[in-house]
N, C-alpha and C. Protein backbone atom coordinates (compact mmCIF):
# COMPACT_ATOMS: atom_id res chain seq x y z
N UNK A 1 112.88 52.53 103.17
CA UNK A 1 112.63 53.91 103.53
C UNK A 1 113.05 54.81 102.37
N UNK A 2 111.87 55.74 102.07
CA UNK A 2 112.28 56.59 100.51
C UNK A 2 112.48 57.83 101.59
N UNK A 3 114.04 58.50 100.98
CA UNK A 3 114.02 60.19 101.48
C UNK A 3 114.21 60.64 100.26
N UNK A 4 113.80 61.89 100.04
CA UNK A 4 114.15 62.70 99.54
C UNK A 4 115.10 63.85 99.68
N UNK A 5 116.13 63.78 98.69
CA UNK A 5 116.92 65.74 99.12
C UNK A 5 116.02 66.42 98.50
N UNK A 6 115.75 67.34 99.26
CA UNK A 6 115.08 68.75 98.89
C UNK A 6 116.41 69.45 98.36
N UNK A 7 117.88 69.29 97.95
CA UNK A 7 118.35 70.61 97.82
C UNK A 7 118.82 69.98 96.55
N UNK A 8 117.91 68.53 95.75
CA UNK A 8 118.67 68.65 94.14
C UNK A 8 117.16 69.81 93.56
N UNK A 9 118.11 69.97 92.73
CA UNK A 9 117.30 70.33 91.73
C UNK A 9 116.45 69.84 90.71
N UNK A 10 115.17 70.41 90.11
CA UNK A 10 114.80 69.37 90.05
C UNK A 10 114.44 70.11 88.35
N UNK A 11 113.78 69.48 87.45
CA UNK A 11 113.68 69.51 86.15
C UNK A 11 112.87 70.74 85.83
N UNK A 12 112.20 70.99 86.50
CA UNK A 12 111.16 72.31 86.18
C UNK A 12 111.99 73.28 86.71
N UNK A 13 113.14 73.70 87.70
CA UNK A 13 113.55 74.59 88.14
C UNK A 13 114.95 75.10 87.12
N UNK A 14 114.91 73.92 86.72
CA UNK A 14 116.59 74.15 85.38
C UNK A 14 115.38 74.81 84.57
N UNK A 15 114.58 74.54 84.17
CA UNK A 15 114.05 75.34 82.78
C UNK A 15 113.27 76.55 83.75
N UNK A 16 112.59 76.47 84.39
CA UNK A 16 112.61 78.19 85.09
C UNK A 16 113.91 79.08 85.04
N UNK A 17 115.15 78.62 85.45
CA UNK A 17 116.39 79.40 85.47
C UNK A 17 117.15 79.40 83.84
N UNK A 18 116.73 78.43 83.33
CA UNK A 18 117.44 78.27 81.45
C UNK A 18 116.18 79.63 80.79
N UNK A 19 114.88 79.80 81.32
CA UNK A 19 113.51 80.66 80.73
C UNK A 19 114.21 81.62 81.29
N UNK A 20 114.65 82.49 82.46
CA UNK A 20 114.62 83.57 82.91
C UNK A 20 115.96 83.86 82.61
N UNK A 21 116.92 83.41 82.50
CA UNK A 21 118.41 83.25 81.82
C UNK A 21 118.24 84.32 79.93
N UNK A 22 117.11 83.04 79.58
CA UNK A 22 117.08 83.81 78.18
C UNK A 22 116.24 85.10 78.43
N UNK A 23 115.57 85.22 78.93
CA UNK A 23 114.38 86.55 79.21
C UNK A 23 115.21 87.59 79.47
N UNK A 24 116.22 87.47 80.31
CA UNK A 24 117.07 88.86 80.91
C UNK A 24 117.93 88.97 79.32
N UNK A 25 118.72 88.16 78.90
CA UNK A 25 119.09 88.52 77.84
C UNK A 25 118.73 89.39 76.35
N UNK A 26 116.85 88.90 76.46
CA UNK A 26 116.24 89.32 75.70
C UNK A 26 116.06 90.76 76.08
N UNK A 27 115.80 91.00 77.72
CA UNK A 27 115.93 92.47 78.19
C UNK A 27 116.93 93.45 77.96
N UNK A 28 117.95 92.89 77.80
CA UNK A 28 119.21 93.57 77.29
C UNK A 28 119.47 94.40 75.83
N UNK A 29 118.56 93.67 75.38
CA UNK A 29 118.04 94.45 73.73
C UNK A 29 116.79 95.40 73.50
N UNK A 30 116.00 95.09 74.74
CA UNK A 30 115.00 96.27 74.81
C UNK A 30 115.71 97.46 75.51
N UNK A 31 116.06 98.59 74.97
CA UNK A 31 116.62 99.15 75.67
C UNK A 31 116.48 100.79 75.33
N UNK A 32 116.64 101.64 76.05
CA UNK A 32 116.64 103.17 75.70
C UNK A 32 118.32 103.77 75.68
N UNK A 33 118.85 104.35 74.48
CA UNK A 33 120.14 104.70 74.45
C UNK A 33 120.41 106.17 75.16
N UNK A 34 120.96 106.04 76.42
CA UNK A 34 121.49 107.22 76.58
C UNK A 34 122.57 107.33 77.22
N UNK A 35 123.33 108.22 76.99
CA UNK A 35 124.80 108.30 77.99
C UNK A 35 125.02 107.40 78.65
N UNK A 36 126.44 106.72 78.58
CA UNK A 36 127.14 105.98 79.71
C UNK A 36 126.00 104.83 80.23
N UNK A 37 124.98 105.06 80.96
CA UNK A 37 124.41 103.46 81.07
C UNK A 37 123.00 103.50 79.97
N UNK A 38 122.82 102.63 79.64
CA UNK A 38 121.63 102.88 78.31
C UNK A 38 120.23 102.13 79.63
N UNK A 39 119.49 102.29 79.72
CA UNK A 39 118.18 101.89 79.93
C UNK A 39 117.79 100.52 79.45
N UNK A 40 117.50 99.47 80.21
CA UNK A 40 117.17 98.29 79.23
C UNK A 40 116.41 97.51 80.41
N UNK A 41 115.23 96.34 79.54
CA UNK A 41 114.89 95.92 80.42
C UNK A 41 115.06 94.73 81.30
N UNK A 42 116.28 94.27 81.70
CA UNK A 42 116.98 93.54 81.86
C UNK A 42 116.45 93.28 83.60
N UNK A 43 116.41 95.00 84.45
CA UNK A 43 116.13 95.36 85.87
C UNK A 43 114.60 94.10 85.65
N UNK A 44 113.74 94.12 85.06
CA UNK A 44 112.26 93.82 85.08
C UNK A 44 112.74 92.17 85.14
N UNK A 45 113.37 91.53 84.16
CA UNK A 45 113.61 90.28 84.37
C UNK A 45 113.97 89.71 85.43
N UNK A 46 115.11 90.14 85.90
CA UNK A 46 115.62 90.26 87.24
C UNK A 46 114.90 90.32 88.55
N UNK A 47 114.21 91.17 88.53
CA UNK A 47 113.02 91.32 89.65
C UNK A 47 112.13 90.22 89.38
N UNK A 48 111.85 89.73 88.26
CA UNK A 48 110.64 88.87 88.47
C UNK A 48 111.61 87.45 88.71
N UNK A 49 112.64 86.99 88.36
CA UNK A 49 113.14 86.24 88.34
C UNK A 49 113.15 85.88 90.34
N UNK A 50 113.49 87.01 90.58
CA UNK A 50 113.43 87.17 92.53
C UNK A 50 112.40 86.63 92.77
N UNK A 51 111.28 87.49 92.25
CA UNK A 51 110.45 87.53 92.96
C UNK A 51 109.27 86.16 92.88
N UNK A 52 109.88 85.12 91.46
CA UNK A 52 108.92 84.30 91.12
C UNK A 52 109.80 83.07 91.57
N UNK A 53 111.13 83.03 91.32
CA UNK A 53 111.83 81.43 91.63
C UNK A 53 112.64 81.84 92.93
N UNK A 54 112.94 82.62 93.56
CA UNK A 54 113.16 82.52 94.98
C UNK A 54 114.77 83.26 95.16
N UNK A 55 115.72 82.82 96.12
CA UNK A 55 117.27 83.99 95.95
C UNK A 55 118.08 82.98 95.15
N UNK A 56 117.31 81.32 95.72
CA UNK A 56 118.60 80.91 94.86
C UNK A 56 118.77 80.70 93.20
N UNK A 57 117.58 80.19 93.03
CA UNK A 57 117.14 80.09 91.63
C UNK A 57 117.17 81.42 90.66
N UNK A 58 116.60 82.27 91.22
CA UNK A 58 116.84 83.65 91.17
C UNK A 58 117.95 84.31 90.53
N UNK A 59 119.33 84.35 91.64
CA UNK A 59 120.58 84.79 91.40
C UNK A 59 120.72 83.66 90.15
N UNK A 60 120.62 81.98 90.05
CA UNK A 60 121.44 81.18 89.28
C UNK A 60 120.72 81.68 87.85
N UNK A 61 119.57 81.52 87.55
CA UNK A 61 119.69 82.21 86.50
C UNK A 61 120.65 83.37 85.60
N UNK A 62 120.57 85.26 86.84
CA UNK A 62 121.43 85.81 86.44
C UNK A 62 122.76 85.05 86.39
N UNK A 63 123.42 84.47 87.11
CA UNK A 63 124.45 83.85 86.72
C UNK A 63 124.81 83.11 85.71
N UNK A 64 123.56 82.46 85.01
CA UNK A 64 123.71 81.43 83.86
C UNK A 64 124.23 82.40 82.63
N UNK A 65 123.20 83.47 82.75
CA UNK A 65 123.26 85.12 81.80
C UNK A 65 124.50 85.42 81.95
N UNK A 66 124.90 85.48 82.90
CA UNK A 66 126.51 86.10 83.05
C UNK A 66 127.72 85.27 82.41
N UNK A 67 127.28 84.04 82.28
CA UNK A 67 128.50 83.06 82.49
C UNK A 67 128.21 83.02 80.65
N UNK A 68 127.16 82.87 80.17
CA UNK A 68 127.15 82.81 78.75
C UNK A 68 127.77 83.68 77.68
N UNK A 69 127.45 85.05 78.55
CA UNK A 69 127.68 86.50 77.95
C UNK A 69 129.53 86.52 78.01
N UNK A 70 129.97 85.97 78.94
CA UNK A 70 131.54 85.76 79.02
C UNK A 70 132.21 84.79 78.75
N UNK A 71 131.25 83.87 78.02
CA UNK A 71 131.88 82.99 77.55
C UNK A 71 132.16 83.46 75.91
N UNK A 72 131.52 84.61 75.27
CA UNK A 72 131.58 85.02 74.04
C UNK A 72 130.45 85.35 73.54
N UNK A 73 129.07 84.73 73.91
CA UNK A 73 127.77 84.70 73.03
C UNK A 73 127.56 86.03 73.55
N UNK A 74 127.17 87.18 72.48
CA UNK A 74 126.82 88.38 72.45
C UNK A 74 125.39 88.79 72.96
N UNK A 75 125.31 88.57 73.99
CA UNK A 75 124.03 88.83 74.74
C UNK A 75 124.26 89.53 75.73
N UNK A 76 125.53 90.38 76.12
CA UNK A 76 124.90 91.36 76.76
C UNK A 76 124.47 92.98 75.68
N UNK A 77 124.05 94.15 76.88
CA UNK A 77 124.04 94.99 75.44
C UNK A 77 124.65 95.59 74.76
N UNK A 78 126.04 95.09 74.79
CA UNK A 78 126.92 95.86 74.15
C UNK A 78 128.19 94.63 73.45
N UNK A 79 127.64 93.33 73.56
CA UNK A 79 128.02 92.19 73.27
C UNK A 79 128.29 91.11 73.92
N UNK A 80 129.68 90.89 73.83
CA UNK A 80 129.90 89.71 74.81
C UNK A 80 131.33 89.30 75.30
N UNK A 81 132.22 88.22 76.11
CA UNK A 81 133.28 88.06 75.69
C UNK A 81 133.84 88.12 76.91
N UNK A 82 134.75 87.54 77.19
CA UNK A 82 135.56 88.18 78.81
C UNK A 82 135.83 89.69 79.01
N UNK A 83 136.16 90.08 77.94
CA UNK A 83 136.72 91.53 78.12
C UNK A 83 135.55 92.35 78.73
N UNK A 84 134.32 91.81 78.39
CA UNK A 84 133.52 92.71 78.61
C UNK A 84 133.25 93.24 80.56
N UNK A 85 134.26 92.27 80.82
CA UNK A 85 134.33 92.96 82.57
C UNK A 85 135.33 93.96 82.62
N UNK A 86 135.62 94.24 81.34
CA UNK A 86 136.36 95.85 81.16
C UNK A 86 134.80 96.78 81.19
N UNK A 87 134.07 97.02 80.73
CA UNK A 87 133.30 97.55 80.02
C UNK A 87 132.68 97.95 81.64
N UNK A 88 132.15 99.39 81.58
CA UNK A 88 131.59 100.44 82.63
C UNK A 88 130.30 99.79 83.49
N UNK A 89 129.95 99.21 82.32
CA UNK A 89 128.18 99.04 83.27
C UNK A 89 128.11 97.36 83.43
N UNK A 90 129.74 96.93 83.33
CA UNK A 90 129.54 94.98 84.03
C UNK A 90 129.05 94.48 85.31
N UNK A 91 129.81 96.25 86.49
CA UNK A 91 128.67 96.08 88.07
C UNK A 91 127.65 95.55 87.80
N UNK A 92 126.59 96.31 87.07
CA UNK A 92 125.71 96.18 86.79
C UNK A 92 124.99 94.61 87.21
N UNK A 93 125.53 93.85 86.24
CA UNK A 93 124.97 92.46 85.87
C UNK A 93 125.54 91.61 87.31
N UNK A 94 126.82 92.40 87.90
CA UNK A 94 126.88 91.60 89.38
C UNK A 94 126.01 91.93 90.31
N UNK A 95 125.42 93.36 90.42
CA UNK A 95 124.31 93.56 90.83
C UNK A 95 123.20 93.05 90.90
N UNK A 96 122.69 92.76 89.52
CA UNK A 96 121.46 92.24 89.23
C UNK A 96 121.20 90.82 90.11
N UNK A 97 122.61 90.28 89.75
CA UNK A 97 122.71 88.63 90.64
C UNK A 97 122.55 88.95 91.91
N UNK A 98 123.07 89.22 92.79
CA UNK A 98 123.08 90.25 93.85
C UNK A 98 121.31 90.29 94.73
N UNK A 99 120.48 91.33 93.50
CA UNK A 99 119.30 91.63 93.24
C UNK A 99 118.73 90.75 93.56
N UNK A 100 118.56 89.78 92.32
CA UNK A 100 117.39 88.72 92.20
C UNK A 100 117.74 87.59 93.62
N UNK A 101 119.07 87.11 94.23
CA UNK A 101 118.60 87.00 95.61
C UNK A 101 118.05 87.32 96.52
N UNK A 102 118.38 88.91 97.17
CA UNK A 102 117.82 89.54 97.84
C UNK A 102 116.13 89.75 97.44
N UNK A 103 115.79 89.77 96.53
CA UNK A 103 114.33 90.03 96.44
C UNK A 103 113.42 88.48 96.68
N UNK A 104 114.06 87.63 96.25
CA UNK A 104 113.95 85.81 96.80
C UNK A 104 114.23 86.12 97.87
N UNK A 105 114.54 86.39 98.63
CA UNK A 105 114.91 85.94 99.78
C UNK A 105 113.75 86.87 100.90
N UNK A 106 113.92 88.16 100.39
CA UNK A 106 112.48 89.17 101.02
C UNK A 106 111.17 88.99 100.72
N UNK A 107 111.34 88.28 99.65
CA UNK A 107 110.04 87.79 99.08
C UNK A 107 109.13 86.44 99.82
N UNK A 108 110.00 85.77 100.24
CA UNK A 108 109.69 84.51 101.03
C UNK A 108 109.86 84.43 102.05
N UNK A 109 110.01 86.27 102.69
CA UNK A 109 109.29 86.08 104.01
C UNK A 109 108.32 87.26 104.12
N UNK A 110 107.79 87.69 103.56
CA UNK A 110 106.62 88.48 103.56
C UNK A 110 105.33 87.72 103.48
N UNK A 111 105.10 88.64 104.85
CA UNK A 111 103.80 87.83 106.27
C UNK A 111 102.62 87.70 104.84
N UNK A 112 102.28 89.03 104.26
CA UNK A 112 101.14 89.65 102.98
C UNK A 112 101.69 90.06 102.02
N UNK A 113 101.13 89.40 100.93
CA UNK A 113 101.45 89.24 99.35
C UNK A 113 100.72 90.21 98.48
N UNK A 114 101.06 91.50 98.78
CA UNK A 114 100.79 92.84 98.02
C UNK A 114 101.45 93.58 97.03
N UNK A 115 101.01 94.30 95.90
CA UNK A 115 101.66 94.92 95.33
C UNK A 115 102.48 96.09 95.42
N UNK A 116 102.07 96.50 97.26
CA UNK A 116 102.79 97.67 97.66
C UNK A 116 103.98 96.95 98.12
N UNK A 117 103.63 95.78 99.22
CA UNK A 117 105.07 94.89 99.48
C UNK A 117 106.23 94.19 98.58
N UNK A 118 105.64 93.95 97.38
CA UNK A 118 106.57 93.59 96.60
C UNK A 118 107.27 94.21 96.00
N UNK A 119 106.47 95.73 95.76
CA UNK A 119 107.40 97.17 95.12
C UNK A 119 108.34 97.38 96.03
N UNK A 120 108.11 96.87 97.45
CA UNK A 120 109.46 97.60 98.59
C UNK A 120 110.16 96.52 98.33
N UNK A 121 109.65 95.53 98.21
CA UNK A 121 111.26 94.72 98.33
C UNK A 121 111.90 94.63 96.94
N UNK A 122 111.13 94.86 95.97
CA UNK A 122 112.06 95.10 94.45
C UNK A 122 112.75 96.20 94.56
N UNK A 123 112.56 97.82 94.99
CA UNK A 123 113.44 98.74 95.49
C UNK A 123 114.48 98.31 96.51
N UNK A 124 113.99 97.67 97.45
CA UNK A 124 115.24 97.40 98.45
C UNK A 124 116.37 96.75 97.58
N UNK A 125 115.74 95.33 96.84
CA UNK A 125 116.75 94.29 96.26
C UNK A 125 118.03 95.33 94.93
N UNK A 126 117.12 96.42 94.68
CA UNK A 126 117.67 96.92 93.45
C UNK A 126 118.87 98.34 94.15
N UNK A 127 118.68 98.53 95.70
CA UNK A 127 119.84 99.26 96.20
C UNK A 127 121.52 98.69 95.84
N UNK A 128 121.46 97.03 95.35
CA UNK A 128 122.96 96.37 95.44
C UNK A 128 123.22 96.77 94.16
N UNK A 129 122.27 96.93 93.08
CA UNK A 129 122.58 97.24 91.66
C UNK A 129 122.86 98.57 91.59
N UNK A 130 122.65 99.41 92.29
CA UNK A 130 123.34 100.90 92.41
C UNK A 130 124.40 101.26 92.66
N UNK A 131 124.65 100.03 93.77
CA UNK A 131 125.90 100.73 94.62
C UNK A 131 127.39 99.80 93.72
N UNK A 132 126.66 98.80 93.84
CA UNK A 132 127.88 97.77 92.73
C UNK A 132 128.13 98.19 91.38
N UNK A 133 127.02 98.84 90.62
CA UNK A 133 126.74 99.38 89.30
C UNK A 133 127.52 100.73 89.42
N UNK A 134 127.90 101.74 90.12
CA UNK A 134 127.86 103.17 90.44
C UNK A 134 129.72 103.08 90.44
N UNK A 135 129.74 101.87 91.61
CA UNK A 135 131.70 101.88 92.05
C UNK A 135 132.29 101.37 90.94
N UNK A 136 131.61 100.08 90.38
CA UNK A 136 132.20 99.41 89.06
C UNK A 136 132.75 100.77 88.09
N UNK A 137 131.31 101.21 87.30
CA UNK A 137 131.46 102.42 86.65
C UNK A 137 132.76 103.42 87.06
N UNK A 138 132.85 103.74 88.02
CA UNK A 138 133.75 104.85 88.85
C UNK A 138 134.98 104.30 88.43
N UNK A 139 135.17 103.41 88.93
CA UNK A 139 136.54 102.49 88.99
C UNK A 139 137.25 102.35 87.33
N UNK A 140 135.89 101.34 86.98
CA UNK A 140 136.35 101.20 85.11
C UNK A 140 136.69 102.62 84.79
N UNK A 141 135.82 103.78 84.42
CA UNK A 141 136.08 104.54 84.08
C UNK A 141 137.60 105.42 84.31
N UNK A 142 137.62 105.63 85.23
CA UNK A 142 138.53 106.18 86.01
C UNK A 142 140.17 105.82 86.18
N UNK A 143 140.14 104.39 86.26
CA UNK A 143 141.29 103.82 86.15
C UNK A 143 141.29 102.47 85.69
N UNK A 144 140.65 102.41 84.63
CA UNK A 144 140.70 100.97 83.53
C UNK A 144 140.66 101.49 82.19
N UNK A 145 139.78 102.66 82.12
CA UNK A 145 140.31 103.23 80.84
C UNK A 145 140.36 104.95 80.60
N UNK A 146 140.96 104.94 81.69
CA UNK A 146 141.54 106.34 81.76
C UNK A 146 140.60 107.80 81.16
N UNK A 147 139.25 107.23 81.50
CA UNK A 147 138.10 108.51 81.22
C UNK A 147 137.86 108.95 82.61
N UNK A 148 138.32 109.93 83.11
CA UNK A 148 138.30 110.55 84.51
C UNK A 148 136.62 111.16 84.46
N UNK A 149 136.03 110.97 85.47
CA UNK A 149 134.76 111.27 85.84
C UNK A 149 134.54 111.40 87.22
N UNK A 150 134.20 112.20 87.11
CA UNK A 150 133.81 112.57 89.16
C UNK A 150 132.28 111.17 89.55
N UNK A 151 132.54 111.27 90.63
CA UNK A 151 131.68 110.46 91.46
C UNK A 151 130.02 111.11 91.34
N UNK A 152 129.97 112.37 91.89
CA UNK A 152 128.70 112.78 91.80
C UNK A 152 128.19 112.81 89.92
N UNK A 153 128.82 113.19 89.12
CA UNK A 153 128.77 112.90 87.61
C UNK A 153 128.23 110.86 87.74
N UNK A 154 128.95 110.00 88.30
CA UNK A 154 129.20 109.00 88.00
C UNK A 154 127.43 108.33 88.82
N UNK A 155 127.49 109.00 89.61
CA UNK A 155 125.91 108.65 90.30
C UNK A 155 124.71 109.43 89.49
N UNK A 156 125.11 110.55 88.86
CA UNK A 156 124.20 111.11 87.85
C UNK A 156 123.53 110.16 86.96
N UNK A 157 124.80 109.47 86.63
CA UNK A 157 124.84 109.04 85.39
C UNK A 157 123.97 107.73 85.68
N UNK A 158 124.51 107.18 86.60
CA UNK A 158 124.17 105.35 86.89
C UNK A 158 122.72 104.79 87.85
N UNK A 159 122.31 106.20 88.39
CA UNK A 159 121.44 105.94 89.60
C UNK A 159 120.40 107.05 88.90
N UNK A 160 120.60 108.32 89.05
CA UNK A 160 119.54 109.76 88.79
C UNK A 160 118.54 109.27 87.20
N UNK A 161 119.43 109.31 86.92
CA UNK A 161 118.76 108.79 85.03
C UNK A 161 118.42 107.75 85.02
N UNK A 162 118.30 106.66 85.45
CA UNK A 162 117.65 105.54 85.44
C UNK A 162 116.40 104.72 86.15
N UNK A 163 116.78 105.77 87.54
CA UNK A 163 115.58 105.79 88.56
C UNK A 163 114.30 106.01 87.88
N UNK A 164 113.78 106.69 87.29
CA UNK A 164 112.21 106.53 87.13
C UNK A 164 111.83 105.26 86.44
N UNK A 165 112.80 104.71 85.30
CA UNK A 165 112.67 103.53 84.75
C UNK A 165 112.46 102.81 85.77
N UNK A 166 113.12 102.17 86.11
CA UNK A 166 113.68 101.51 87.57
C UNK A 166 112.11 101.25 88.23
N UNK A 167 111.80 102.24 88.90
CA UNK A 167 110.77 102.69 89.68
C UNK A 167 109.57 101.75 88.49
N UNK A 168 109.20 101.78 87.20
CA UNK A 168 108.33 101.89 86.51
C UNK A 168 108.41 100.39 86.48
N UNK A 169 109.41 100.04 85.87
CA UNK A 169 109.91 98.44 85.80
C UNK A 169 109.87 97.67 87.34
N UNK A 170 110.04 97.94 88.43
CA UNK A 170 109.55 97.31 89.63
C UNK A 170 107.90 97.55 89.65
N UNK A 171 106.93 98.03 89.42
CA UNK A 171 105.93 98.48 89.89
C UNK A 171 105.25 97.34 88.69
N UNK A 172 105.66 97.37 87.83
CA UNK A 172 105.35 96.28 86.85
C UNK A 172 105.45 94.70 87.53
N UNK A 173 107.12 94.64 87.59
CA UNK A 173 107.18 92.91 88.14
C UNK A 173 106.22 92.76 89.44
N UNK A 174 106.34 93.72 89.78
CA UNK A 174 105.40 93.37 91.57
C UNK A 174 103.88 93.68 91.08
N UNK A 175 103.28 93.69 90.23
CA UNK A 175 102.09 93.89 89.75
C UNK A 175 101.87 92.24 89.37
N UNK A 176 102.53 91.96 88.63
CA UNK A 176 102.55 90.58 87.64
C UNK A 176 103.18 89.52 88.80
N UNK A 177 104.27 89.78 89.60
CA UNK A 177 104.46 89.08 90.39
C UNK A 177 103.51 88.60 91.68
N UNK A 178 102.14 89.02 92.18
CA UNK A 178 101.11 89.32 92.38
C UNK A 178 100.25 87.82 92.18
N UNK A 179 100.19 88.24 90.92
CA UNK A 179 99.49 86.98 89.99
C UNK A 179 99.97 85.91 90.11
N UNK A 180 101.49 86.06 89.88
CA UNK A 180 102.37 84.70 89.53
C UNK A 180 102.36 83.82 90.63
N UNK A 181 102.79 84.49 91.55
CA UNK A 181 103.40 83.56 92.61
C UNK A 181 102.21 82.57 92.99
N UNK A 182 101.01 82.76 93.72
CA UNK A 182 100.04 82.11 93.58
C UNK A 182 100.15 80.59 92.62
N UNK A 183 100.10 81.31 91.38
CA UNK A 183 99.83 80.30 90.39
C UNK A 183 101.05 78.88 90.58
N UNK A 184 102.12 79.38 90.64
CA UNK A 184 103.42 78.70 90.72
C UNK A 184 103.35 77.96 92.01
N UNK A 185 103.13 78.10 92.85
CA UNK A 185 102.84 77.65 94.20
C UNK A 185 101.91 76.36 93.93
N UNK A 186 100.39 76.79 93.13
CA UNK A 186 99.95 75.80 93.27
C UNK A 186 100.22 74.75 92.40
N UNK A 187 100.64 75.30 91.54
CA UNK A 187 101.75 74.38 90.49
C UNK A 187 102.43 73.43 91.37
N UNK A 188 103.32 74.21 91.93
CA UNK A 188 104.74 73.46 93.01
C UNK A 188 104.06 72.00 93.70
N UNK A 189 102.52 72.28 94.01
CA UNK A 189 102.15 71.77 95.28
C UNK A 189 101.54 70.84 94.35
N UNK A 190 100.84 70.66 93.26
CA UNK A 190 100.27 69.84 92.83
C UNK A 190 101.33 68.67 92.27
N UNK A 191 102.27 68.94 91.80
CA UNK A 191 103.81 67.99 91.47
C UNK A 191 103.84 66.58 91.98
């Protein structure tokens, strides 16, 4: 009698999560400089990462990104290193992990595979990167390195200014994610 576990992993899913691992990193260097959180496209990786390998594969990627970036290799955008969970916008990247589950996970149960449905659940998934991204910020700032900033300043900064990106970069992955999933599926199934 042959069984199979469905819960190893299997060789195409390490290099989906090792591909989307390096992709978010690469997002981290596309980026727009402005005040306190810089713009980068890191949100777009992330979302597609959800929305194409699922919550768990998804999050492990961001996690692979995370675990590299703190191990020293200078890939996030402002470098790398343990310390860097000093640094204002590290929520951020717990967010993102956060993210790319939740959008796997909303993603694979949506009845119809639309580009309006996938924009809601890339907005929904990207509410944990606000709120984790917003308190982190508050906190670091505030009492890790003693730059006092008000809260409504601190949501200015982390949520108001980044939102249209945001918005632009989901409307993208759920455009392309559209296409993908399909394809990957029948990939999966032909294996």
């Amino acid at each position: 009698m042959v069984t199979t576990d469905k819960r190893r992993i299997t060789t195409r899913n390490m290099i989906l999560c090792a591909l989307f691992a390096a992709l978010i990193a690469i997002g981290a260097f596309i980026r727009i400089p402005i005040p306190y959180v810089p713009i980068t496209f890191q949100g777009f990786f992330v979302l597609l990462a959800g929305f194409l390998l699922g919550p768990k594969y998804g999050a492990v990627s961001m996690l692979i990104y995370i675990a590299i970036g703190l191990a020293g290799i200078p890939i996030f955008t402002e470098g790398g290193g343990i310390m860097y969970v000093l640094k204002p916008t590290f929520g951020y990247l717990i967010g993102f992990a956060v993210c790319a589950f939740i959008v796997g996970m909303r993603t694979r149960k949506l009845k119809k595979l639309t580009v309006g449905n996938l924009f809601a659940t890339g907005m929904i998934g990207m509410i944990p990167v606000y709120l984790i991204g917003v308190l982190y910020f508050y906190f670091i700032m505030n009492y890790a390195l003693q730059t006092p900033i008000g809260m409504w300043a601190a949501i200015w900064s982390c949520i108001v200014l980044v939102l249209p990106a945001d918005i632009l970069r989901c409307l993208l992955a759920s455009w392309i994610a559209k296409r993908m999933i399909p394809v990957l599926k029948r990939n999966e199934a032909g294996q």
